[in-house]
C-alpha atoms as a PDB file:
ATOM      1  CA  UNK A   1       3.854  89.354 192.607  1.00  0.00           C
ATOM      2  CA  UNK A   2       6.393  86.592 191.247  1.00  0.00           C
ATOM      3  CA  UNK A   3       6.113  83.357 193.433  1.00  0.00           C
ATOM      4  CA  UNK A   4       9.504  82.804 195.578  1.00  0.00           C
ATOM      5  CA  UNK A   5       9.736  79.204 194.705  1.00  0.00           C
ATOM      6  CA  UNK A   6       9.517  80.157 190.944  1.00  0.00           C
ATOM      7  CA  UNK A   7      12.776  81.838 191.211  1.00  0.00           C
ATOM      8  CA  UNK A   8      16.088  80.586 189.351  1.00  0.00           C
ATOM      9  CA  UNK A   9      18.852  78.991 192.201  1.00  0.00           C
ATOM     10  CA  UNK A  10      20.957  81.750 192.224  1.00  0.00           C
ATOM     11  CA  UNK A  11      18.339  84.670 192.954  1.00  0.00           C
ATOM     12  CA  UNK A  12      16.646  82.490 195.636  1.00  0.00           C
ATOM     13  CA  UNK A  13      20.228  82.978 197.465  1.00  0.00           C
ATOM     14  CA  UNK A  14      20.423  85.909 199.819  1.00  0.00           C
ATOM     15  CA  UNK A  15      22.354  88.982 198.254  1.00  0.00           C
ATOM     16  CA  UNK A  16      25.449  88.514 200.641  1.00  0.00           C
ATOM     17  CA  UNK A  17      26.004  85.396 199.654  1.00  0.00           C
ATOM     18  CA  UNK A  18      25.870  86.585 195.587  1.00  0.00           C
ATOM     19  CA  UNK A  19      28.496  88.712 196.051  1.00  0.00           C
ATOM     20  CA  UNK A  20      31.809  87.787 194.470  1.00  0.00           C
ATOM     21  CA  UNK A  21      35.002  86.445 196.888  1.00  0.00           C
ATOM     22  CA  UNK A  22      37.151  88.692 196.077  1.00  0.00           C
ATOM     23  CA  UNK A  23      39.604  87.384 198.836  1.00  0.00           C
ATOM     24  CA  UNK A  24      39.956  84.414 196.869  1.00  0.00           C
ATOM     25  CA  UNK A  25      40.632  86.536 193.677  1.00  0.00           C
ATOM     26  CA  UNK A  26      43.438  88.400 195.558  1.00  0.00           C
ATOM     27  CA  UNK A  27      44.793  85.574 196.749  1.00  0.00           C
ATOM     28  CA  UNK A  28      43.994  83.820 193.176  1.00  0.00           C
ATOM     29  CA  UNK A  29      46.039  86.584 191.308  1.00  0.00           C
ATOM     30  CA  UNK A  30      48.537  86.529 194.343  1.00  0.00           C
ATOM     31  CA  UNK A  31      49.506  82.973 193.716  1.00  0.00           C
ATOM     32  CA  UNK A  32      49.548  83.496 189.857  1.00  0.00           C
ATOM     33  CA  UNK A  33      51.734  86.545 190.210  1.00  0.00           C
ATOM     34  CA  UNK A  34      54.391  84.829 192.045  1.00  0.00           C
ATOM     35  CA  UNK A  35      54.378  81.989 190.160  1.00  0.00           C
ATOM     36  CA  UNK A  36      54.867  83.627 186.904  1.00  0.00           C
ATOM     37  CA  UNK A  37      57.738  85.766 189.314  1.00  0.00           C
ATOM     38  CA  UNK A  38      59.148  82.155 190.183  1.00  0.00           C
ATOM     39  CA  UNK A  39      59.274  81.061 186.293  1.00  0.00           C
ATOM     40  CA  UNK A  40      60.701  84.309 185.362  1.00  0.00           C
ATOM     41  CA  UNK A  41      63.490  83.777 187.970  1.00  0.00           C
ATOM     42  CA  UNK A  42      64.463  80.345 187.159  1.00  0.00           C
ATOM     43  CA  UNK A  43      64.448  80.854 183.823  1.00  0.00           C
ATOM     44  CA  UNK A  44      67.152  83.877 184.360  1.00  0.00           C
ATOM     45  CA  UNK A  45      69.227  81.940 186.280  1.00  0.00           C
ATOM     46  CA  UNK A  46      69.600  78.697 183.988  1.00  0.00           C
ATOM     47  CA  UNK A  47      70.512  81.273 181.530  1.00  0.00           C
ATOM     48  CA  UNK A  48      73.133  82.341 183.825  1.00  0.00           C
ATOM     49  CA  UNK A  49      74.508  79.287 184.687  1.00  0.00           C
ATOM     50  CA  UNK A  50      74.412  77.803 180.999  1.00  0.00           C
ATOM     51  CA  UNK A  51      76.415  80.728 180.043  1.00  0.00           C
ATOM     52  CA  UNK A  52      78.921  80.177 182.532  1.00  0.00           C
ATOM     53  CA  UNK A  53      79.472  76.599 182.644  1.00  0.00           C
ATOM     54  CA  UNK A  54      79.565  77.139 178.468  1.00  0.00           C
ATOM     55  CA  UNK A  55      82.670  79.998 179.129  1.00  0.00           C
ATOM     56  CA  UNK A  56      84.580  78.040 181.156  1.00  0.00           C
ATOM     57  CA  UNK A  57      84.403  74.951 179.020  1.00  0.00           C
ATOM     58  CA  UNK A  58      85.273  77.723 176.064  1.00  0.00           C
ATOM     59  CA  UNK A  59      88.336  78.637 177.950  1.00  0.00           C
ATOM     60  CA  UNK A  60      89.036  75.384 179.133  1.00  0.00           C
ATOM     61  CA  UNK A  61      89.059  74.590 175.534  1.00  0.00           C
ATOM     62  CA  UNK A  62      91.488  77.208 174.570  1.00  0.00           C
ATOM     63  CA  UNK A  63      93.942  77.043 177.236  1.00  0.00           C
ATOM     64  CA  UNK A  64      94.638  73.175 176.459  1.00  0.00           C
END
């Protein structure tokens, strides 16, 4: 029989504490999905707004 204190660090842990967090993976790919959600959205609306500023300096431009 192997000797406990032979053992690599991580299989000397008990098995509970080897098993993955997945709460901190959900809230991991939480935080990435809303920031890419954020990004997405601000992006969009600078696109909005540089196309409307750009129209009404267009028509600005040709009702002078």
């Amino acid at each position: 029989m192997s000797d406990p204190r032979n053992q690599a660090p991580h299989l000397a842990t008990p098995a509970e504490e080897q098993m993955p967090d997945f709460h901190s993976y959900r809230e991991r790919a939480h935080h990435e999905r809303t920031r890419a959600i954020n990004m997405a959205m601000s992006m969009l609306w600078s696109r909005m707004t540089r196309r409307r500023s750009r129209q009404s300096r267009d028509a600005g431009f040709w009702t002078a």
